[in-house]
Protein backbone atom coordinates (compact mmCIF):
# COMPACT_ATOMS: atom_id res chain seq x y z
CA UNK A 1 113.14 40.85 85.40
CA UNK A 2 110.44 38.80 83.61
CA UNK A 3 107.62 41.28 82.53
CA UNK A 4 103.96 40.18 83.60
CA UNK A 5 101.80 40.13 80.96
CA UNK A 6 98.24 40.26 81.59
CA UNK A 7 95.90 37.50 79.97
CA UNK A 8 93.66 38.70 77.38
CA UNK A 9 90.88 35.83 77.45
CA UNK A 10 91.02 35.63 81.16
CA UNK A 11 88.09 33.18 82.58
CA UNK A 12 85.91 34.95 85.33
CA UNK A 13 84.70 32.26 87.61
CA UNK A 14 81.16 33.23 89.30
CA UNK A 15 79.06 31.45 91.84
CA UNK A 16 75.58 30.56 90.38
CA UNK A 17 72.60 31.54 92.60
CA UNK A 18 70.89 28.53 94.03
CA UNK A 19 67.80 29.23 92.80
CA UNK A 20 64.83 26.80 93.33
CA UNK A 21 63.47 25.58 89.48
CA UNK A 22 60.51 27.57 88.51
CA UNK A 23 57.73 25.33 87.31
CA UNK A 24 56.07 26.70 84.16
CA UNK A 25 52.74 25.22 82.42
CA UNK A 26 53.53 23.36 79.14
CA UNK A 27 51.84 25.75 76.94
CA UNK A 28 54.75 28.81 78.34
CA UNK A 29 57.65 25.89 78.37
CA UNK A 30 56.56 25.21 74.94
CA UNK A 31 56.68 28.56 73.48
CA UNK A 32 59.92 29.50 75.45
CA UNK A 33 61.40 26.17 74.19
CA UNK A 34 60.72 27.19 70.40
CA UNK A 35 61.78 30.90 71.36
CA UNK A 36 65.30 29.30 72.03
CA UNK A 37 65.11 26.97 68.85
CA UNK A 38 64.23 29.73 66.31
CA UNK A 39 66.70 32.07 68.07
CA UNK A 40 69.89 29.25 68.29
CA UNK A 41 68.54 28.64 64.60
CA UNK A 42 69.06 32.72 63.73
CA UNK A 43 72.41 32.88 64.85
CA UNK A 44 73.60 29.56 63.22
CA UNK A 45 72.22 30.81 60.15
CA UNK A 46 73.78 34.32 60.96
CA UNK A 47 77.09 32.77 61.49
CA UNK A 48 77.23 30.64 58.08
CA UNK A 49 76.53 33.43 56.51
CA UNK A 50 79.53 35.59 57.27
CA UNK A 51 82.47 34.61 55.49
CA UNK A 52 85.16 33.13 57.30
CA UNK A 53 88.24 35.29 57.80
CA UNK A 54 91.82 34.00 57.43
CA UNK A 55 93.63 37.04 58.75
CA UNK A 56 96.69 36.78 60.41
CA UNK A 57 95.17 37.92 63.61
CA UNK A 58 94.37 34.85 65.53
CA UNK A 59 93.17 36.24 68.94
CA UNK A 60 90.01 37.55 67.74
CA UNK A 61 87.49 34.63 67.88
CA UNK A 62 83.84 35.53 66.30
């Protein structure tokens, strides 16, 4: 007999809430908009900084 083994990167598929768009004046959509540019910027920073590991471990993704 074939033993089941379970998947370690298994995808959980959730329904999204259908959520009417909130409208938001462009001084807020502005400053959330370079929120999310100065935070994506962080982490891509954060993430070139680290060196890049060649274990032999190959199922843990950073």
């Amino acid at each position: 007999m074939k033993q089941l083994i379970p998947k370690r990167n298994a995808q959980l598929n959730l329904p999204l809430l259908d959520v009417p768009a909130t409208v938001l004046p462009d001084n807020k959509q502005r400053e959330l908009v370079m929120a999310l540019v100065e935070l994506l910027l962080g982490a891509a920073n954060e993430k070139a900084d680290q060196p890049i590991s060649r274990g032999s471990d190959e199922s843990e993704v950073e």
